[in-house]
Protein backbone atom coordinates (compact mmCIF):
# COMPACT_ATOMS: atom_id res chain seq x y z
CA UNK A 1 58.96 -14.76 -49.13
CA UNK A 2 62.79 -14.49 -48.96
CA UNK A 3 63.48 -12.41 -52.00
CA UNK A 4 60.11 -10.49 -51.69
CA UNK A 5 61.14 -9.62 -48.16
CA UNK A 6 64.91 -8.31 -49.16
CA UNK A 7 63.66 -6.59 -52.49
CA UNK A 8 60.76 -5.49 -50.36
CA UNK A 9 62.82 -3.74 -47.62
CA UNK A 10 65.15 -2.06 -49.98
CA UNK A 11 62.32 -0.83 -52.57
CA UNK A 12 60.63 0.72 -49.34
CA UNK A 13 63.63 2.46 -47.95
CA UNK A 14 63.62 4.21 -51.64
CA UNK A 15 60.52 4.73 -51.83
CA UNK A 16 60.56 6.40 -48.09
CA UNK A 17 63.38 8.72 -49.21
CA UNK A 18 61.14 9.46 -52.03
CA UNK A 19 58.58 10.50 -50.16
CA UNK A 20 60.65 13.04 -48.13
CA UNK A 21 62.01 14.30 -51.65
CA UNK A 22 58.24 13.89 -52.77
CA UNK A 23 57.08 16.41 -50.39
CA UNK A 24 60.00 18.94 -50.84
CA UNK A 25 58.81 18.66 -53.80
CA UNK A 26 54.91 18.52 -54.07
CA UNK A 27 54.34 19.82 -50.45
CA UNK A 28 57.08 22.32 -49.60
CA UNK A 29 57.90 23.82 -53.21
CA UNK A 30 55.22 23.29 -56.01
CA UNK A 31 52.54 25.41 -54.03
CA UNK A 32 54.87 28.38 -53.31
CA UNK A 33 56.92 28.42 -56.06
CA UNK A 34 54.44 27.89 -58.52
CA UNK A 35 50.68 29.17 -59.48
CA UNK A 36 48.10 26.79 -59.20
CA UNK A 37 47.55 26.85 -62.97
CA UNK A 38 51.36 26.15 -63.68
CA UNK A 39 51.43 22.93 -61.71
CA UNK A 40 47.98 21.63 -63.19
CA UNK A 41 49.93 21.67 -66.31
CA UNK A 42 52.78 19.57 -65.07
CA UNK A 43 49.65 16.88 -63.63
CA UNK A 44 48.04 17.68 -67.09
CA UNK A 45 51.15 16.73 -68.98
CA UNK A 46 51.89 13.78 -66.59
CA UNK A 47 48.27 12.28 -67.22
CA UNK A 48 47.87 12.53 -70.74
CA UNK A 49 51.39 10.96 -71.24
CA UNK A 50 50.48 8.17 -68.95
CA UNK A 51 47.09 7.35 -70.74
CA UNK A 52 49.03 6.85 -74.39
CA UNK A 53 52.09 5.11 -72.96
CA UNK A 54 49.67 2.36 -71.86
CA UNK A 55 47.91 2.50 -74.93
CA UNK A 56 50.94 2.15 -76.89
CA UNK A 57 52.68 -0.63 -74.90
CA UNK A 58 50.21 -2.98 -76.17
CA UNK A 59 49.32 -4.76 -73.16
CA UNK A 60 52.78 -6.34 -73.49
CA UNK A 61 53.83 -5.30 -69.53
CA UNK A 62 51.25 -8.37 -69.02
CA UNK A 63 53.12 -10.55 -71.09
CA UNK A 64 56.07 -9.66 -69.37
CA UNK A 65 54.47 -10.24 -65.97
CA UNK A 66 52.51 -13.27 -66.85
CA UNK A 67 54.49 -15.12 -69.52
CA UNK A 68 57.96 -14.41 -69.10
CA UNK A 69 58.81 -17.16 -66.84
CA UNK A 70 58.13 -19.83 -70.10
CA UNK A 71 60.96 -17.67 -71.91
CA UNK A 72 63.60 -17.45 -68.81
CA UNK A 73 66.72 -18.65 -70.08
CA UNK A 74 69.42 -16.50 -70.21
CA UNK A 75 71.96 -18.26 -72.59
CA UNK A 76 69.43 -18.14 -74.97
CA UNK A 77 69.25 -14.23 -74.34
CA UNK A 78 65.63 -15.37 -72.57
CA UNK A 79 64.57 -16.61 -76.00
CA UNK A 80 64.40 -13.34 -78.10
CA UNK A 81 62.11 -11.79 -75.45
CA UNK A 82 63.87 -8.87 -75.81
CA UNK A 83 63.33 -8.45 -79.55
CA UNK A 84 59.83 -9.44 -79.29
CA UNK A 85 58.98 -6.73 -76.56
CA UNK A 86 60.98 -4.37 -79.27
CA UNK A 87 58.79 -4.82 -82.10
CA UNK A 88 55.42 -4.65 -80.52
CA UNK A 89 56.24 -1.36 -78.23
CA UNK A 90 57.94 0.17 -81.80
CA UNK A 91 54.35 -0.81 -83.85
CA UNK A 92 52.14 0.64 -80.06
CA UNK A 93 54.45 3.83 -80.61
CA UNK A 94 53.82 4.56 -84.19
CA UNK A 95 50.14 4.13 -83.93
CA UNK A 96 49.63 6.04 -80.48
CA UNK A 97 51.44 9.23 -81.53
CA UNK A 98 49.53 9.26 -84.45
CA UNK A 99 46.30 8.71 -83.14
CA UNK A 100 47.82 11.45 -80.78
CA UNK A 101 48.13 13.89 -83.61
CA UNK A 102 44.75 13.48 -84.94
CA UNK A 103 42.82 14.24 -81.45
CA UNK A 104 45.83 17.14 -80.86
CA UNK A 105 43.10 19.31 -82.14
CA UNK A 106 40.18 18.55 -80.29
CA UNK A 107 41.68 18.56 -77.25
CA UNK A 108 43.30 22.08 -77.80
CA UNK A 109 39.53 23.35 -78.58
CA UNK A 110 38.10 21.94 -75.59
CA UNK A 111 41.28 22.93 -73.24
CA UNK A 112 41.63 26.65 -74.23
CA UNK A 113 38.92 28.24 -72.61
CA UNK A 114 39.24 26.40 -68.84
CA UNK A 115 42.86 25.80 -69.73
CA UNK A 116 44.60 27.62 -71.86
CA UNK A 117 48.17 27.41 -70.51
CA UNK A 118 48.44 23.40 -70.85
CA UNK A 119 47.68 23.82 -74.30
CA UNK A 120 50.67 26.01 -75.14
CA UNK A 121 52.88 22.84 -73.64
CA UNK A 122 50.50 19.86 -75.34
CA UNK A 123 53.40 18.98 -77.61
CA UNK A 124 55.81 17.88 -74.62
CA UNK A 125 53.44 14.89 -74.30
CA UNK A 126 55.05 13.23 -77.14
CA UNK A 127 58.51 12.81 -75.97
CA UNK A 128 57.28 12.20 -72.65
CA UNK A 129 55.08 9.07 -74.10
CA UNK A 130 58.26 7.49 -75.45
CA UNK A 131 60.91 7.38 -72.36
CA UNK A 132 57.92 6.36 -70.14
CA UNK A 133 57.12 3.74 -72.50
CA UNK A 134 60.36 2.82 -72.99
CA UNK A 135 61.02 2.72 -68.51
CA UNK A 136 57.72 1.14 -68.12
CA UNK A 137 58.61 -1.90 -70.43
CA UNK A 138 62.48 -2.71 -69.27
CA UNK A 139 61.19 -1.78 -65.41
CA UNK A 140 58.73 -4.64 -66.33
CA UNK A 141 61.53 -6.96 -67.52
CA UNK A 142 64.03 -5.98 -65.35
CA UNK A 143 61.61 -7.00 -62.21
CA UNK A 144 61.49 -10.29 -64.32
CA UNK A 145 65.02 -10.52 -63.70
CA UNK A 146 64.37 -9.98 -59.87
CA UNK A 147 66.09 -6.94 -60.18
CA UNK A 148 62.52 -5.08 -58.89
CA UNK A 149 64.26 -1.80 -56.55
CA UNK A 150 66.49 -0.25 -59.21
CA UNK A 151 63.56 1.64 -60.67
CA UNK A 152 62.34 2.57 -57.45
CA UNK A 153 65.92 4.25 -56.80
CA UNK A 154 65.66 5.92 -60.47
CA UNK A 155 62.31 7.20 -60.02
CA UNK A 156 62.13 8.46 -56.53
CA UNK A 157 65.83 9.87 -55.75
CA UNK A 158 67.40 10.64 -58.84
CA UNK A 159 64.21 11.79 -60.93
CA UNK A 160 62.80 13.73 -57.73
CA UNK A 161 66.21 14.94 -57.04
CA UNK A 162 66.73 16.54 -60.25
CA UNK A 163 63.41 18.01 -60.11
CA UNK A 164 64.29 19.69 -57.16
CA UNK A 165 67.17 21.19 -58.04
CA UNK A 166 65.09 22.25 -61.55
CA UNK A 167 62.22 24.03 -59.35
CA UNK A 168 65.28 25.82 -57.57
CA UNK A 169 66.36 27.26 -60.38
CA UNK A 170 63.17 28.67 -61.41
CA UNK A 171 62.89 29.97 -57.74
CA UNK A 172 66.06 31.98 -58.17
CA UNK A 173 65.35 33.19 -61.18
CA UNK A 174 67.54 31.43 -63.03
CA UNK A 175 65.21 30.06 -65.85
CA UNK A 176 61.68 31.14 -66.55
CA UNK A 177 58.65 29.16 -65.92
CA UNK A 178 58.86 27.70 -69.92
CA UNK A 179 62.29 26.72 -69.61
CA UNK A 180 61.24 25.35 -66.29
CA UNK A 181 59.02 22.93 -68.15
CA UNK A 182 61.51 21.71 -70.56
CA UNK A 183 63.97 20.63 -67.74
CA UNK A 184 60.86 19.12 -65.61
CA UNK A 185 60.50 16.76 -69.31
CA UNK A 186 64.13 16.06 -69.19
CA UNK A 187 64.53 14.95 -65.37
CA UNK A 188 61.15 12.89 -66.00
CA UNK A 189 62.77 11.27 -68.76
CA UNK A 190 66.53 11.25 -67.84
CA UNK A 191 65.56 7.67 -65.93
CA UNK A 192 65.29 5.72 -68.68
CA UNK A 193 68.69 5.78 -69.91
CA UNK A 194 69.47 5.51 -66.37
CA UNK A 195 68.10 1.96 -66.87
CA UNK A 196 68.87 0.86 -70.32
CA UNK A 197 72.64 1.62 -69.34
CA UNK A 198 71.69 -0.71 -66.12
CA UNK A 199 70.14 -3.43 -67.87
CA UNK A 200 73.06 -3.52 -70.22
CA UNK A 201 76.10 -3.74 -67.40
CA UNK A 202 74.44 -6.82 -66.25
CA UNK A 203 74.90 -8.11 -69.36
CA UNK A 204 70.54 -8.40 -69.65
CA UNK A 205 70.34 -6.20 -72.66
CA UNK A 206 70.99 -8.55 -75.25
CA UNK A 207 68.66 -9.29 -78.05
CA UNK A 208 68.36 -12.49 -79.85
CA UNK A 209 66.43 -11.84 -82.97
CA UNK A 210 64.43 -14.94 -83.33
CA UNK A 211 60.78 -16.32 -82.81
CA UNK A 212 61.48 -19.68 -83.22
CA UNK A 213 61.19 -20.93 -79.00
CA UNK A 214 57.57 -19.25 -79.72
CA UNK A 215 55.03 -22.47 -80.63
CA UNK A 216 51.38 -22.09 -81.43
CA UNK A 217 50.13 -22.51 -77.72
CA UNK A 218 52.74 -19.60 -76.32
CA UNK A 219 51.48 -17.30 -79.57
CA UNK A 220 48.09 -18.01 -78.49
CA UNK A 221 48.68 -16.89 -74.40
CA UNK A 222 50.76 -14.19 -76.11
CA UNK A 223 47.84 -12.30 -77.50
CA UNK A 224 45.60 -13.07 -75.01
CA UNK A 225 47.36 -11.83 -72.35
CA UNK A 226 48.55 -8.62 -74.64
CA UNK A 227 44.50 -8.53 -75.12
CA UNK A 228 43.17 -8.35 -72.25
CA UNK A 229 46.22 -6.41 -70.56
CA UNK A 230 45.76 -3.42 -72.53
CA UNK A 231 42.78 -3.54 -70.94
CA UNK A 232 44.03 -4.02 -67.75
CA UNK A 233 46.69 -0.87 -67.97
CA UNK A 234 44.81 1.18 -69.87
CA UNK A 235 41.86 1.32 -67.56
CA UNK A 236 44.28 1.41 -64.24
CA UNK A 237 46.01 4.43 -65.94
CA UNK A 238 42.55 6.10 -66.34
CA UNK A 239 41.65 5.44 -63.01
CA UNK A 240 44.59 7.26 -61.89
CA UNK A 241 44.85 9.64 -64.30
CA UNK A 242 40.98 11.04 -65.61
CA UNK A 243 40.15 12.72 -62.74
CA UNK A 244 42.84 15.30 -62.92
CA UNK A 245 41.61 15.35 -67.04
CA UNK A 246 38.16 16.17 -66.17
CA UNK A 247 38.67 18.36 -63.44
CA UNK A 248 40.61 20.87 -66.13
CA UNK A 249 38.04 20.35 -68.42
CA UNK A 250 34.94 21.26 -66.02
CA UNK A 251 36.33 23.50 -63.89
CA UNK A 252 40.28 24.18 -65.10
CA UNK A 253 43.50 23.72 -64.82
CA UNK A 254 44.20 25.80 -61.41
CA UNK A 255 41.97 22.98 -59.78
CA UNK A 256 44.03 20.42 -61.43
CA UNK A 257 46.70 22.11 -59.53
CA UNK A 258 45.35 21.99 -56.07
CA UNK A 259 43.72 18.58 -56.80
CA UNK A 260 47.44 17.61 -57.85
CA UNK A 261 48.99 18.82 -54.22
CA UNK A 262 46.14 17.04 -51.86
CA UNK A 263 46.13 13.58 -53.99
CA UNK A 264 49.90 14.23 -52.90
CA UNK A 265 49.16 14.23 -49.72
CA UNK A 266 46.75 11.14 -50.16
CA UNK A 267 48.67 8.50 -52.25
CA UNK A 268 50.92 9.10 -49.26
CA UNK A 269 49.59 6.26 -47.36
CA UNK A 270 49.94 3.55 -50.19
CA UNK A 271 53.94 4.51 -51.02
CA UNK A 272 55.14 1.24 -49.51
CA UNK A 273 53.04 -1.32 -51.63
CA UNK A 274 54.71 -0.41 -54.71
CA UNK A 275 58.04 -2.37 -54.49
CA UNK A 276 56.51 -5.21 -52.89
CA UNK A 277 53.86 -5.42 -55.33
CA UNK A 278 56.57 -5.28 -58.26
CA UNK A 279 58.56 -8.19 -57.13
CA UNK A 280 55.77 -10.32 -56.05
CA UNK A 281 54.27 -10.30 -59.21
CA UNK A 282 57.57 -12.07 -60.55
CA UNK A 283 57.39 -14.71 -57.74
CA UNK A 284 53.93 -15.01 -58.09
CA UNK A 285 53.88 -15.70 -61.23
CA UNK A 286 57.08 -18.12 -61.24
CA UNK A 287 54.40 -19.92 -58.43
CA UNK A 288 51.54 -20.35 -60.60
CA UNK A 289 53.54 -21.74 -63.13
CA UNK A 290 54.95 -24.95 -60.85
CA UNK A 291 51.09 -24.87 -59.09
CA UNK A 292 52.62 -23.92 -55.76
CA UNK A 293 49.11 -22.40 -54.09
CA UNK A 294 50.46 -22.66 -50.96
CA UNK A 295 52.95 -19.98 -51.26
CA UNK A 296 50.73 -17.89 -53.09
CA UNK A 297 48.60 -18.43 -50.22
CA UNK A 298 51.44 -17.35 -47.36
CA UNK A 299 52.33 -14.06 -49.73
CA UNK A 300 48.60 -12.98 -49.65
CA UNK A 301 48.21 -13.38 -46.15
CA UNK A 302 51.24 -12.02 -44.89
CA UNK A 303 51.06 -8.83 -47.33
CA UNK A 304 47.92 -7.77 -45.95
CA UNK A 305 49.15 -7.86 -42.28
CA UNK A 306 52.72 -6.34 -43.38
CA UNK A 307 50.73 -3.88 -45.76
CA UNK A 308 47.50 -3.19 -43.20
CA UNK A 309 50.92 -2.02 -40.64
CA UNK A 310 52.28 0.48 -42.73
CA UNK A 311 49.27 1.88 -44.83
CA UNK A 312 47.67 2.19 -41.35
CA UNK A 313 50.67 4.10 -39.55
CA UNK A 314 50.76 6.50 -42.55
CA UNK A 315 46.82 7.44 -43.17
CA UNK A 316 47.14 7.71 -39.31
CA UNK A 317 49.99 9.99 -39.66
CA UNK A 318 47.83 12.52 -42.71
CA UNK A 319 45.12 12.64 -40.69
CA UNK A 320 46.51 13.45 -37.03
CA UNK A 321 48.24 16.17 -39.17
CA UNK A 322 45.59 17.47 -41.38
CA UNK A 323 45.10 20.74 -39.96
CA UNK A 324 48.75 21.58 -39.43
CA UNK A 325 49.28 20.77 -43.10
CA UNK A 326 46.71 23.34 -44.15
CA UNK A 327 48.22 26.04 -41.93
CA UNK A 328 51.51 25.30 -43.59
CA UNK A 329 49.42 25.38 -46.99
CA UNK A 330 48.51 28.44 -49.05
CA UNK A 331 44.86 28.97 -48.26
CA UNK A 332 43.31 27.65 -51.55
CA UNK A 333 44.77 24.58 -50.86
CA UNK A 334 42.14 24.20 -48.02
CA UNK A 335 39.14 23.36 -50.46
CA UNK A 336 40.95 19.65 -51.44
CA UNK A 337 41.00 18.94 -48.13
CA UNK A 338 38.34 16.29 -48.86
CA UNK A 339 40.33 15.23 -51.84
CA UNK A 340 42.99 14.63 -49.32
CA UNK A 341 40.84 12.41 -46.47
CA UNK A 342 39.23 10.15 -49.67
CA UNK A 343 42.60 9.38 -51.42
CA UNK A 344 43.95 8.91 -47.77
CA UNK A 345 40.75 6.23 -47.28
CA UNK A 346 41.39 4.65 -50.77
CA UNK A 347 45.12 4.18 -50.67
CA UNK A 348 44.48 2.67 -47.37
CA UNK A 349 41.94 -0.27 -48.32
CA UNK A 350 44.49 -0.41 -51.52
CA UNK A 351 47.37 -1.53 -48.28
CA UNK A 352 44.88 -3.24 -46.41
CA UNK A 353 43.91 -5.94 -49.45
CA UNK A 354 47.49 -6.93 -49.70
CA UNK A 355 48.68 -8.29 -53.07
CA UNK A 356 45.34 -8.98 -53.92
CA UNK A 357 46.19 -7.31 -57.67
CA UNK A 358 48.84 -9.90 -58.25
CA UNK A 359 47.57 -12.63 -57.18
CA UNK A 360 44.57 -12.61 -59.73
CA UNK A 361 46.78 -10.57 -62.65
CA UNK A 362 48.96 -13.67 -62.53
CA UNK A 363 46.33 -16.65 -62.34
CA UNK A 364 44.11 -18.02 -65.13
CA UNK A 365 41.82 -15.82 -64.14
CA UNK A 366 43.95 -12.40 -65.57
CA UNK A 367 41.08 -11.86 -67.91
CA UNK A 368 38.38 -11.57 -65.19
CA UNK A 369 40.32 -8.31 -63.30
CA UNK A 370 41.18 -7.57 -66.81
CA UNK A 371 36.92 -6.93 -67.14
CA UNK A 372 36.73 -5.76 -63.08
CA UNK A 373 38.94 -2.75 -63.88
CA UNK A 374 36.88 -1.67 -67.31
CA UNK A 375 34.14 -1.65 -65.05
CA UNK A 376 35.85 0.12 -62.29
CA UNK A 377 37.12 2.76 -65.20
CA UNK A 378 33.55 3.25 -66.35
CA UNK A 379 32.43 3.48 -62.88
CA UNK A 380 35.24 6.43 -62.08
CA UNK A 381 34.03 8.19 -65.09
CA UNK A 382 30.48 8.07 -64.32
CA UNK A 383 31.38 9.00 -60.33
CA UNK A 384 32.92 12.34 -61.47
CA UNK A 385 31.07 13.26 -63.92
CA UNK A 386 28.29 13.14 -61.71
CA UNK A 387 29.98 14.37 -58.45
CA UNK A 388 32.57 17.37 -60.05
CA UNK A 389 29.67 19.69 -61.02
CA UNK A 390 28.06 19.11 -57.29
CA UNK A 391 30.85 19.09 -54.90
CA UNK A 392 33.74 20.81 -57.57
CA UNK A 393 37.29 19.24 -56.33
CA UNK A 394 35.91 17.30 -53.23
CA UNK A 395 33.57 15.33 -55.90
CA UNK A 396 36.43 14.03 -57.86
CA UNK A 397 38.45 12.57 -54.69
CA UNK A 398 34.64 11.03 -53.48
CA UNK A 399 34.94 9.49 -57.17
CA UNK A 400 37.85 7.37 -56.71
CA UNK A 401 37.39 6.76 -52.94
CA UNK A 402 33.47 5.19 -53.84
CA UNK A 403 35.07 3.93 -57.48
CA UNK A 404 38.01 1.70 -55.44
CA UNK A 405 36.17 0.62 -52.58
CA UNK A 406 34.06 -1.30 -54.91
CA UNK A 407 37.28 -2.63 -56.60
CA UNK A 408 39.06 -3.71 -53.90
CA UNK A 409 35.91 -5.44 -52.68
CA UNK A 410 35.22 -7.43 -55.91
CA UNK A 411 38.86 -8.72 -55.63
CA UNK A 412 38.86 -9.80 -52.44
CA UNK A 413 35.90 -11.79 -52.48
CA UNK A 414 37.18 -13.26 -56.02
CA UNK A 415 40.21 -14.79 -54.41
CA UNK A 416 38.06 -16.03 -51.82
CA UNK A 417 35.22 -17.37 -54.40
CA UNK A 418 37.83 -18.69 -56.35
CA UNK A 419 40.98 -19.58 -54.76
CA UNK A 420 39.70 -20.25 -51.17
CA UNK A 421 41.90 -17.59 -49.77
CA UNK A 422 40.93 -15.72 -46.94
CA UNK A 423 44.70 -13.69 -45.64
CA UNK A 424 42.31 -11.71 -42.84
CA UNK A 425 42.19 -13.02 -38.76
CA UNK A 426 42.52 -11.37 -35.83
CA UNK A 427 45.84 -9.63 -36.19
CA UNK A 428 44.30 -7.62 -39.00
CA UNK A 429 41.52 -6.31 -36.61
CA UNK A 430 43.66 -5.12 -33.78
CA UNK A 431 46.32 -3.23 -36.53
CA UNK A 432 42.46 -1.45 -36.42
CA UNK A 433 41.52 -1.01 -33.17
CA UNK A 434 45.38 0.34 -32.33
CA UNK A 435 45.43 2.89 -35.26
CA UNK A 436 41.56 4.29 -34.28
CA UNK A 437 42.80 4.04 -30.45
CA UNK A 438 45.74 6.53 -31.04
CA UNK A 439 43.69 8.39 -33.56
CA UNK A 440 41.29 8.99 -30.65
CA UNK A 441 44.48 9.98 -27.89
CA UNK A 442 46.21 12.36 -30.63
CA UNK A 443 42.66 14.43 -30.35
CA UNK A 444 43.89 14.62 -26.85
CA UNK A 445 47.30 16.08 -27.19
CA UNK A 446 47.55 19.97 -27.16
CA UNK A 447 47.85 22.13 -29.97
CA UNK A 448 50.70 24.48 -30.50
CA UNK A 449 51.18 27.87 -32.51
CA UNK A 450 54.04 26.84 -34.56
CA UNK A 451 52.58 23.76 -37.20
CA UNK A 452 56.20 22.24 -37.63
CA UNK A 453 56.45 21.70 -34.10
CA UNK A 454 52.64 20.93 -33.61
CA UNK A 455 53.43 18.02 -36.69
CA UNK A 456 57.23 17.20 -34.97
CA UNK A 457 56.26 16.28 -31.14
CA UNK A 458 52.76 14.71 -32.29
CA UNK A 459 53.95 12.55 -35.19
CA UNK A 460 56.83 11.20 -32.82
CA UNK A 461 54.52 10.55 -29.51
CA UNK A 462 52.23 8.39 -32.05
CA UNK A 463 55.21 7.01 -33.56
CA UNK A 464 56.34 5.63 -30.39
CA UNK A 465 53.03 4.47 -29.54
CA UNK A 466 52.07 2.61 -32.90
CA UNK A 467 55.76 1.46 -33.32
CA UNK A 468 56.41 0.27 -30.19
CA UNK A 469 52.64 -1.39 -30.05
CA UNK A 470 53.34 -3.10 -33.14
CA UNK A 471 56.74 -3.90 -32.60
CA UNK A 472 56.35 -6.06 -29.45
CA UNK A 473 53.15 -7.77 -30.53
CA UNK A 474 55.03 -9.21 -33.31
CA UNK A 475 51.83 -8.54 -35.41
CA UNK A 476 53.82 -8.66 -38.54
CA UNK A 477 56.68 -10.90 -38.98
CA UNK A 478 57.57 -9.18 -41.95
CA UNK A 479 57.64 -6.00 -40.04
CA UNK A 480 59.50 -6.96 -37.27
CA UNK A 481 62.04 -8.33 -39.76
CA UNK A 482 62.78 -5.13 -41.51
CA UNK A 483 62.43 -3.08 -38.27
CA UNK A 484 65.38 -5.81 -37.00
CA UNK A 485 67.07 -5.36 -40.12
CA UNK A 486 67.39 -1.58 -40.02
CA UNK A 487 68.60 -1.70 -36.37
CA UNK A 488 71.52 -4.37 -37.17
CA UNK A 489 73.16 -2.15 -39.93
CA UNK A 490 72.63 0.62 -37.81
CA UNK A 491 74.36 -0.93 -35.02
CA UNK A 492 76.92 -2.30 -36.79
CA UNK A 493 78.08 1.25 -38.77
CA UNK A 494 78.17 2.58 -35.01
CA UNK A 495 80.77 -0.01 -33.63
């Protein structure tokens, strides 16, 4: 796990700074700043940009997971990978804005009504499709590259940092709410060249216009893979994303908005899986390839006790906080509070299952989660469409929690069915019974008047507690190792 652990420590410091700049952002800005209405567009334009970019990638971001190791070869310019990733995300584009165009329409008919503000900004989807089309496929095959944290850096300091300073100058008066919009496309999008210019000083970007390292067999994987993996993103984007949709279509866009800030609140607790899932999927891969189970075996394990620390020191930290966040909150942000607690639960069991994702979406068995997560997307559909019109805002985060929990289940006893891998044991059970244990003593801890000191002196008793707990039980090598790693350079830029 030597490269996962390095890439893994640096992607989560990134992605820790990105959460502070995340909550600037989302928490201490977006619900002050702007009206619940204006930042259900911005979640409105995010979604619907996300749902065609998968669409139009083609299901070739599996290919580049899955297959790319049979093409590494960089004198050869990785065999005209480049090129071929090229040509099918050029044909994807073409046909999704099109398709785009034609449903433009229809959507505007059945938006204006509930929300009639996103549909005066619809047409910023298409730009937005490209660049994330365009990040999405060279983050893909940069990762390939083992090369996984630069993207995290792009996405959650500069990207959030420009927003920032955007949603300042709207604050000041500087801009109006429309021009607003145009810079928050810009900054989204700004990334992407960010990462092309990367890619290109590391002498990665060249393209070697040729097809002829691709035989029959590798054509064959090729589109089965691409098959089944538009599939597999297309569905994981609707998960994410269809809630938020059908939450502005059934009830509107200002509950899109305060949906928006409390899922903010929620995905919280799953920030550090993302750059360890990224670069294990490379090494993963690279290991089913020379049929090294055994180190596919160690990854799984050890990512759910690494993953099962974190995830549960974070949901721990939402929910000791929970009311002091909704004092600090406007008061209409109160009624997602639910919304909060379920996305808090399901980005939780997403920690506590490890690299569960990978270690299927790499394996033979790609096309089975490929199915799993059509089912799941049918299953979040059917979930809110039966839960919004019940329990409004609360029904949608109930949606995903139920939706995921059924998910996460299905893959873990896969692996085990399958693959004979069971990562749980004891350790995972008292990361448990610590984080309910100090869940139970912050109940006992006074409250205060002020919530930023009532969130400051609790979050740092049960930061001691749970750090210093985990710390000297050496529950988590993989913990310990980054917690030892911090301290060194700190040290050593104090002598």
């Amino acid at each position: 796990m030597g490269i996962i652990k390095r890439q893994s420590i640096k992607g989560t410091i990134y992605s820790y700074i990105g959460v502070v700049l995340g909550f600037i952002t989302t928490g201490l800005l977006y619900p002050f700043v702007l009206q619940e209405g204006e930042i259900g567009v911005l979640k409105l334009l995010m979604s619907y940009s996300a749902l065609a970019a998968q669409v139009a990638g083609l299901g070739f971001n599996g290919v580049t997971v899955r297959l790319f190791p049979y093409f590494r070869d960089k004198k050869t310019a990785h065999k005209g990978f480049l090129y071929l990733g090229m040509i099918i995300t050029a044909f994807g584009l073409i046909i999704t804005l099109g398709g785009l165009a034609i449903i433009e329409p229809w959507i505007i008919e059945e938006s204006i009504e509930k929300s009639a503000l996103f549909t005066e900004y619809f047409y910023l989807i298409y730009p937005l499709v490209v660049f994330q089309l365009i990040f999405a496929f060279l983050d893909n095959y940069y990762t390939q590259l083992y090369n996984s944290t630069f993207a995290i850096f792009l996405k959650e300091l500069v990207q959030r940092s420009l927003i920032i300073a955007s949603i300042l100058a709207f604050f000041f008066g500087y801009i109006t709410y429309t021009q607003f919009v145009y810079l928050f496309i810009i900054m989204v999008s700004f990334p992407t060249l960010l990462l092309i210019a990367q890619i290109y000083r590391d002498n990665e970007l060249k393209i070697n216009p040729t097809f002829k390292y691709i035989d029959s067999n590798l054509k064959r994987q090729i589109i089965e893979v691409s098959l089944f993996s538009i599939l597999t993103s297309f569905t994981g984007v609707i998960i994410l994303n269809i809630d938020s949709i059908m939450l502005s279509f059934m009830v509107g866009v200002s509950a899109t908005g305060i949906y928006a800030i409390n899922y903010f609140f929620g995905v919280l607790v799953k920030v550090p899986i993302r750059p360890m899932v990224k670069i294990s999927n490379a090494v993963i891969s690279e290991s089913w390839k020379n049929n090294d189970i055994e180190n596919i075996r160690d990854i799984y394990k050890k990512s759910t006790i690494s993953q099962m620390v974190m995830g549960s020191f974070l949901f721990l930290g939402v929910l000791i906080n929970i009311d002091s966040i909704y004092q600090y909150l406007p008061p209409n942000y109160e009624q997602g509070k639910y919304v909060l607690i379920f996305i808090g639960l399901a980005s939780w069991l997403e920690m506590a299952t490890g690299v569960s994702k990978s270690v299927i979406g790499t394996s033979k068995y790609y096309k089975v989660q490929s199915l799993a997560m059509v089912g799941l997307a049918i299953m979040v559909i059917a979930t809110n469409y039966i839960f919004i019109p019940i329990y409004g805002i609360a029904g949608a985060g109930f949606a995903s929690f139920l939706s995921l929990f059924a998910f996460n289940a299905f893959r873990y006893f896969f692996i085990w069915w399958k693959f004979k891998m069971q990562p749980y044991n004891f350790k995972n059970l008292l990361i448990l019974i610590i984080a309910i244990a100090l869940f139970f003593i912050s109940e006992l801890l006074p409250l205060t008047n002020n919530y930023f000191i009532d969130i400051a002196y609790r979050s740092s008793i049960i930061t001691i507690l749970y750090g210093g707990i985990v710390y000297f039980t050496k529950i988590s090598e993989e913990v310990n190792s980054m917690v030892d790693s911090i301290l060194i350079k700190l040290f050593r830029k104090g002598e």
